[in-house]
PDB file of N, CA and C in Angstrom:
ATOM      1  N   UNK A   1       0.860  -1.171   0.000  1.00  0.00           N
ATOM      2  CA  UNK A   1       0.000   0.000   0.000  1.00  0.00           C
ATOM      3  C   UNK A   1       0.905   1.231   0.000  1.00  0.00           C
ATOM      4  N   UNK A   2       0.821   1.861  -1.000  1.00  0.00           N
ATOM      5  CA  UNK A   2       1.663   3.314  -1.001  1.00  0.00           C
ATOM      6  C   UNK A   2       0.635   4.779  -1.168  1.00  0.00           C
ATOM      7  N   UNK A   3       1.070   5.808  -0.610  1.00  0.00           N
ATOM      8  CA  UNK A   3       0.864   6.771  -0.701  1.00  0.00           C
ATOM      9  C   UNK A   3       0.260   7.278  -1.816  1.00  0.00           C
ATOM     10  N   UNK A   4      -0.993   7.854  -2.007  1.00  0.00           N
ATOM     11  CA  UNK A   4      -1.886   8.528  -3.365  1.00  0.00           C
ATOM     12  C   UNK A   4      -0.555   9.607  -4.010  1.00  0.00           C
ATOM     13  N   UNK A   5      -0.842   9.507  -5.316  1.00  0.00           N
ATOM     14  CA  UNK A   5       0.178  10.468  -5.613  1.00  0.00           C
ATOM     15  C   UNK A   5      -0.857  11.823  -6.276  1.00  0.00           C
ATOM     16  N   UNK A   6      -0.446  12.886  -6.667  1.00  0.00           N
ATOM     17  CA  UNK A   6      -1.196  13.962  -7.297  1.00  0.00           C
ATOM     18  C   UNK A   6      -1.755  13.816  -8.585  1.00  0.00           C
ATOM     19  N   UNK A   7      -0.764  13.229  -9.037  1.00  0.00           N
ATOM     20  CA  UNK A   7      -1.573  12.502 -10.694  1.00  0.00           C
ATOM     21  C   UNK A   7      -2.876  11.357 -10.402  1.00  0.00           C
ATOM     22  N   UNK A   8      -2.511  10.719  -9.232  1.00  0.00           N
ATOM     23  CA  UNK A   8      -4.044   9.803  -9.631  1.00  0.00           C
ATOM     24  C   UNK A   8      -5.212  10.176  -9.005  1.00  0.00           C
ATOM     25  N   UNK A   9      -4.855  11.532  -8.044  1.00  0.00           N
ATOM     26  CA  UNK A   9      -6.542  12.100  -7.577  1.00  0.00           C
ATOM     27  C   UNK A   9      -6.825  12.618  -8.698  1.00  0.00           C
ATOM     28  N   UNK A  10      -7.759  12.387  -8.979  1.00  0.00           N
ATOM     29  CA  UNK A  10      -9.006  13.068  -9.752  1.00  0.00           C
ATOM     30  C   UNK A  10      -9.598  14.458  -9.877  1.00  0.00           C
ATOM     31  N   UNK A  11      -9.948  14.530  -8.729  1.00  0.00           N
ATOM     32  CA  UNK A  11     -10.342  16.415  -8.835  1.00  0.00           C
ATOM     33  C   UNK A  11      -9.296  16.885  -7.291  1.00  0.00           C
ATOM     34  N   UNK A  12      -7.997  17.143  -7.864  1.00  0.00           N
ATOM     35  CA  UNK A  12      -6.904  17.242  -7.586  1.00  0.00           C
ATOM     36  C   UNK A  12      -6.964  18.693  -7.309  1.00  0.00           C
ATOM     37  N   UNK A  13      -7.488  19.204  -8.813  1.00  0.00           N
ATOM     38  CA  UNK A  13      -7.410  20.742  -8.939  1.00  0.00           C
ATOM     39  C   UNK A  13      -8.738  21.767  -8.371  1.00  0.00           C
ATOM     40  N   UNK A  14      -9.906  20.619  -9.013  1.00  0.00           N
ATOM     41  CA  UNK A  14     -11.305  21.449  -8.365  1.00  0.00           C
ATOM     42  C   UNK A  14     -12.087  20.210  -7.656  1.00  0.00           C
ATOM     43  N   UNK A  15     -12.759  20.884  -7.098  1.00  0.00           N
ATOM     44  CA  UNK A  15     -14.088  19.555  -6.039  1.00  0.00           C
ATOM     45  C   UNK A  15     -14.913  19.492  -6.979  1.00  0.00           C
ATOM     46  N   UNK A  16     -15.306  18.049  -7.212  1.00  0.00           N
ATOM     47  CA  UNK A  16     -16.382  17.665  -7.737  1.00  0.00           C
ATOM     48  C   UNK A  16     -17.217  16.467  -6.917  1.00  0.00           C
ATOM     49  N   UNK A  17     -18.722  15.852  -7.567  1.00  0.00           N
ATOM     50  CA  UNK A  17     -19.227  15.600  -7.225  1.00  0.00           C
ATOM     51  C   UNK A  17     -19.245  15.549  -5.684  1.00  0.00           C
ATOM     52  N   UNK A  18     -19.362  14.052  -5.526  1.00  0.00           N
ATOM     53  CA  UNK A  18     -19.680  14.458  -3.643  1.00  0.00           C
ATOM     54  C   UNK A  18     -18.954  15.409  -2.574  1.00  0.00           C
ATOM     55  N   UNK A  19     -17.874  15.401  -3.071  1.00  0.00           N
ATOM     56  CA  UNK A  19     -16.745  16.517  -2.414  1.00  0.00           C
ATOM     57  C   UNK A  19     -17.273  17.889  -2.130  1.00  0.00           C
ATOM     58  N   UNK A  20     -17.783  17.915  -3.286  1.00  0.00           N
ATOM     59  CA  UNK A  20     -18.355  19.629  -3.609  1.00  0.00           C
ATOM     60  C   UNK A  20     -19.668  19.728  -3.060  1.00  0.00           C
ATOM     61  N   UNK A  21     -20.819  18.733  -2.895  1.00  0.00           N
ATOM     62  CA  UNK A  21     -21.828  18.536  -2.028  1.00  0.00           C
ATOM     63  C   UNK A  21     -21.162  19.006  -0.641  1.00  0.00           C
ATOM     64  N   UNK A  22     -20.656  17.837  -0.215  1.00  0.00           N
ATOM     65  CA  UNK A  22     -19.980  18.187   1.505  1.00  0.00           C
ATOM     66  C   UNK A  22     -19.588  19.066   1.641  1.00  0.00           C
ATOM     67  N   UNK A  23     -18.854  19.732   1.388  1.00  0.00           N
ATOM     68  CA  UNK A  23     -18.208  20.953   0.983  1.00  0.00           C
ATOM     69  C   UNK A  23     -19.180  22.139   1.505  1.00  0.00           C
ATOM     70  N   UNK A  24     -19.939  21.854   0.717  1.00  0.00           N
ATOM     71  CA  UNK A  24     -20.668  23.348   0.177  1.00  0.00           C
ATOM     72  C   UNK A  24     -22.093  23.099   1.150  1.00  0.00           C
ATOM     73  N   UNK A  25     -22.670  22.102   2.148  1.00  0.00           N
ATOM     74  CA  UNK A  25     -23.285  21.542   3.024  1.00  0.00           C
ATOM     75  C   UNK A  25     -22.989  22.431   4.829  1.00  0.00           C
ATOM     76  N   UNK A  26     -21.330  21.398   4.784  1.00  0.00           N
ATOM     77  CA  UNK A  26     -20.663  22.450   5.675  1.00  0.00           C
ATOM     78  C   UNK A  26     -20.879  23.894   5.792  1.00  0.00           C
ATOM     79  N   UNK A  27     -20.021  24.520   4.637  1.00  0.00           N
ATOM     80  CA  UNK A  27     -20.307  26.463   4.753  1.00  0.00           C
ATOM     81  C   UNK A  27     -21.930  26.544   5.093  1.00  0.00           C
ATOM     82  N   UNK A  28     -23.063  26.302   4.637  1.00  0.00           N
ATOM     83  CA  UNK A  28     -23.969  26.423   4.432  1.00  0.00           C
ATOM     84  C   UNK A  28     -24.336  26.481   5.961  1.00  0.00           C
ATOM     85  N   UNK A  29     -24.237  25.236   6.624  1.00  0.00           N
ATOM     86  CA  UNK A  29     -24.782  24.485   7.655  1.00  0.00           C
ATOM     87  C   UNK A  29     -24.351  25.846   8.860  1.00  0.00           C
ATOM     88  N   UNK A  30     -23.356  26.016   8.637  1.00  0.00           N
ATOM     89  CA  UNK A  30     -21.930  26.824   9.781  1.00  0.00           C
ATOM     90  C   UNK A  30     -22.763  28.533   9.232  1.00  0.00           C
ATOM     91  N   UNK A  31     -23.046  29.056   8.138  1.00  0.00           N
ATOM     92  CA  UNK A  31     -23.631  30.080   7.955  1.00  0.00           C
ATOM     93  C   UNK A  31     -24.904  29.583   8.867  1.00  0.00           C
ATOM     94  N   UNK A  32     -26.100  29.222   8.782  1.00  0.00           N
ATOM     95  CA  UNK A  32     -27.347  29.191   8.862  1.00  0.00           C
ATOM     96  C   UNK A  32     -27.139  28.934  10.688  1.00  0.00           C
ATOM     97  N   UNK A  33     -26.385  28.499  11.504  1.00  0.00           N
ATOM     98  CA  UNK A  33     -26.185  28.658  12.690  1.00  0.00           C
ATOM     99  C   UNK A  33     -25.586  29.771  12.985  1.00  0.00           C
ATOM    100  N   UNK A  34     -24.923  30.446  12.753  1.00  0.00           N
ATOM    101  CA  UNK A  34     -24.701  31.758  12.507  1.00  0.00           C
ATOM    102  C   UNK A  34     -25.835  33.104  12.740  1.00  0.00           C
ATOM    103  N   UNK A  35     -27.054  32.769  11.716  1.00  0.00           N
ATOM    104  CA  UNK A  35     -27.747  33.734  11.782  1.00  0.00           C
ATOM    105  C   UNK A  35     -28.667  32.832  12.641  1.00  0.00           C
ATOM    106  N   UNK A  36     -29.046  31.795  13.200  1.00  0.00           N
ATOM    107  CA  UNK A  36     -29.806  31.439  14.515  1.00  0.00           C
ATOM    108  C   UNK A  36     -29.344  32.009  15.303  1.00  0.00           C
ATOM    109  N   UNK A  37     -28.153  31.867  15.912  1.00  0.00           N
ATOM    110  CA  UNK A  37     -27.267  32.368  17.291  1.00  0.00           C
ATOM    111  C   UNK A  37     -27.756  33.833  16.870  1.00  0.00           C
ATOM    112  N   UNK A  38     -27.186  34.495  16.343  1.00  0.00           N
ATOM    113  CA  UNK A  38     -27.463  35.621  16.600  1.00  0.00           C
ATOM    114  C   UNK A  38     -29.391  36.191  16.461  1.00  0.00           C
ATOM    115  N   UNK A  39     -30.344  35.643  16.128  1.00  0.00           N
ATOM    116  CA  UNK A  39     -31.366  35.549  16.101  1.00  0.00           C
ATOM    117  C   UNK A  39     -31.832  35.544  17.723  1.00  0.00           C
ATOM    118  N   UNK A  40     -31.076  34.524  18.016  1.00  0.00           N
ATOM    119  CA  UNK A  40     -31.765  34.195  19.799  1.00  0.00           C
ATOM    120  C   UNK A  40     -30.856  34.886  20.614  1.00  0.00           C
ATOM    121  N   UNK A  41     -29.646  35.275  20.079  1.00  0.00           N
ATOM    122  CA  UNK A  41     -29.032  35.757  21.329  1.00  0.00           C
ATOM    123  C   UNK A  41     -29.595  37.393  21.350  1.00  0.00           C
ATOM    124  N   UNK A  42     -29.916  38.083  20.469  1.00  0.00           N
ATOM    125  CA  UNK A  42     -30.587  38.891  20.485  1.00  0.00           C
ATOM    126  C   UNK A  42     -32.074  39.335  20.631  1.00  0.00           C
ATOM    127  N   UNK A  43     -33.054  38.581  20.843  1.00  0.00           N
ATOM    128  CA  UNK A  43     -34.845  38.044  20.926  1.00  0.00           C
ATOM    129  C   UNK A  43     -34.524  37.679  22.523  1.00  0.00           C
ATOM    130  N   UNK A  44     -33.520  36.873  22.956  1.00  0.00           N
ATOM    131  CA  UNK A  44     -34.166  36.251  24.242  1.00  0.00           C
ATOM    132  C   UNK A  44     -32.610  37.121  25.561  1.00  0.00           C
ATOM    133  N   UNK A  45     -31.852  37.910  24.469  1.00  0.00           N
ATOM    134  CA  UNK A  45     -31.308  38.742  25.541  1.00  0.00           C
ATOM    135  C   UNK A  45     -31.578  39.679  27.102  1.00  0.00           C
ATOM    136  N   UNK A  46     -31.621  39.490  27.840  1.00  0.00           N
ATOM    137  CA  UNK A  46     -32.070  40.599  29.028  1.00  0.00           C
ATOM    138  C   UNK A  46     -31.867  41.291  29.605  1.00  0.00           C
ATOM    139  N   UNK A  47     -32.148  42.512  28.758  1.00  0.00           N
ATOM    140  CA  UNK A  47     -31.201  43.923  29.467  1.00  0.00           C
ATOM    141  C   UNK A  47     -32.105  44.356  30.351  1.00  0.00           C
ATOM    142  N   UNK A  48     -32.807  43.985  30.776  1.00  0.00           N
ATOM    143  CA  UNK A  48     -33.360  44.808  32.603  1.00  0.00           C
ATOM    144  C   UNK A  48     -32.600  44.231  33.156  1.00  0.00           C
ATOM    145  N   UNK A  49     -32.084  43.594  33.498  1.00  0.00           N
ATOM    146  CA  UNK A  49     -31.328  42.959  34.642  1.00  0.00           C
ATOM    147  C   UNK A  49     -29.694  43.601  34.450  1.00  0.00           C
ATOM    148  N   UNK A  50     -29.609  44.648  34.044  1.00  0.00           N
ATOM    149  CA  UNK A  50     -28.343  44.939  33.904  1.00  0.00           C
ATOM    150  C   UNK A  50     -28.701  46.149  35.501  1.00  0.00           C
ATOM    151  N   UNK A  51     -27.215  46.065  35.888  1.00  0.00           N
ATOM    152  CA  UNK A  51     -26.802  46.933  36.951  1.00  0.00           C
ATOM    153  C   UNK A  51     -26.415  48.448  36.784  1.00  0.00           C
ATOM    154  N   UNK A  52     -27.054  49.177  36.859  1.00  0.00           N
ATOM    155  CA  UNK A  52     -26.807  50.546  36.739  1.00  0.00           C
ATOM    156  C   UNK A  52     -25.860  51.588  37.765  1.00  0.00           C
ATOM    157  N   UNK A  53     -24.743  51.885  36.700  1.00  0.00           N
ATOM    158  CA  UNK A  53     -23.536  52.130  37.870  1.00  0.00           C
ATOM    159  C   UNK A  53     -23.393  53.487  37.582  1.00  0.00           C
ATOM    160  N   UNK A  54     -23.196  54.440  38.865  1.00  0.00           N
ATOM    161  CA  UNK A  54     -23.128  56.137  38.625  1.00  0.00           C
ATOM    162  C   UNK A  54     -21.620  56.480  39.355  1.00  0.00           C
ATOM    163  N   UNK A  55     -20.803  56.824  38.576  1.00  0.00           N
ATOM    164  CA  UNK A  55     -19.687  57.089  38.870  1.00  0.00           C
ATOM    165  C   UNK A  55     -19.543  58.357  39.100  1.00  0.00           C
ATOM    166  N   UNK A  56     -19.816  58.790  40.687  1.00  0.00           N
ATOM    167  CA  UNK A  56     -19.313  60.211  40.892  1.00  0.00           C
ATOM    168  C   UNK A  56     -18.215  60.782  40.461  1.00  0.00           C
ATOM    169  N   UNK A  57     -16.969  60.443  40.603  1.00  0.00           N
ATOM    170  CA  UNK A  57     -15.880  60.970  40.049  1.00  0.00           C
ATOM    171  C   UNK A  57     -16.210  61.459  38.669  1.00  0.00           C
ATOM    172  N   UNK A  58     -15.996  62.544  38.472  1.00  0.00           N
ATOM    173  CA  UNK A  58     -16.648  62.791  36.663  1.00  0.00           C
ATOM    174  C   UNK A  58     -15.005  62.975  36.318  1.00  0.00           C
ATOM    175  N   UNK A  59     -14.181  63.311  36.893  1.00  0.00           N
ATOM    176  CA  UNK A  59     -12.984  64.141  36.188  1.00  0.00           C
ATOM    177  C   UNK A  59     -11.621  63.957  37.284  1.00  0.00           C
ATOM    178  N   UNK A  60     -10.595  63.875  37.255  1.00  0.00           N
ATOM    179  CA  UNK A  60      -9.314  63.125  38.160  1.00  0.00           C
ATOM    180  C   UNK A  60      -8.799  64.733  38.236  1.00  0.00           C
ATOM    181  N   UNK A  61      -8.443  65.008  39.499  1.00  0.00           N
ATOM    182  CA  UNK A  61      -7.920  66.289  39.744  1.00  0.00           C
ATOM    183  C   UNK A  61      -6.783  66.208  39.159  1.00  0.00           C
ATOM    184  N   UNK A  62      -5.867  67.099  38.672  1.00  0.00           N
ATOM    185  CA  UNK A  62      -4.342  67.259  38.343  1.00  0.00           C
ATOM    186  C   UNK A  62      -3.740  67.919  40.248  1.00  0.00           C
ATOM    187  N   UNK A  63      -2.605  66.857  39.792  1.00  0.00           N
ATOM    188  CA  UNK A  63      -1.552  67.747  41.210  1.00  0.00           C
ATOM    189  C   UNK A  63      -1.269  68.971  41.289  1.00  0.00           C
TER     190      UNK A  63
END
């Protein structure tokens, strides 16, 4: 059993058939979770519960 060489793959240079399915499945799959996550992380986010902080100091004296 030896090592495939570059001459006997086939679509060496471009993806074809099933390659190019899987391929192009993946990106797809990895996009479309993408715009879910950001769908729900933004719809079921909860900004009332954020802590409201008042920083007296407005300005740092100089010496």
């Amino acid at each position: 059993m030896s090592e495939p060489r570059l001459q006997e793959i086939s679509d060496y240079n471009t993806l074809k058939g099933g390659k190019r399915k899987v391929v192009l499945a993946v990106i797809l799959v990895g996009l479309l979770m993408g715009v879910i996550y950001v769908f729900v992380a933004d719809k079921f986010d909860n900004k009332s519960d954020t802590i409201k902080i008042e920083d007296p100091i407005k300005a740092v004296p100089m010496r």
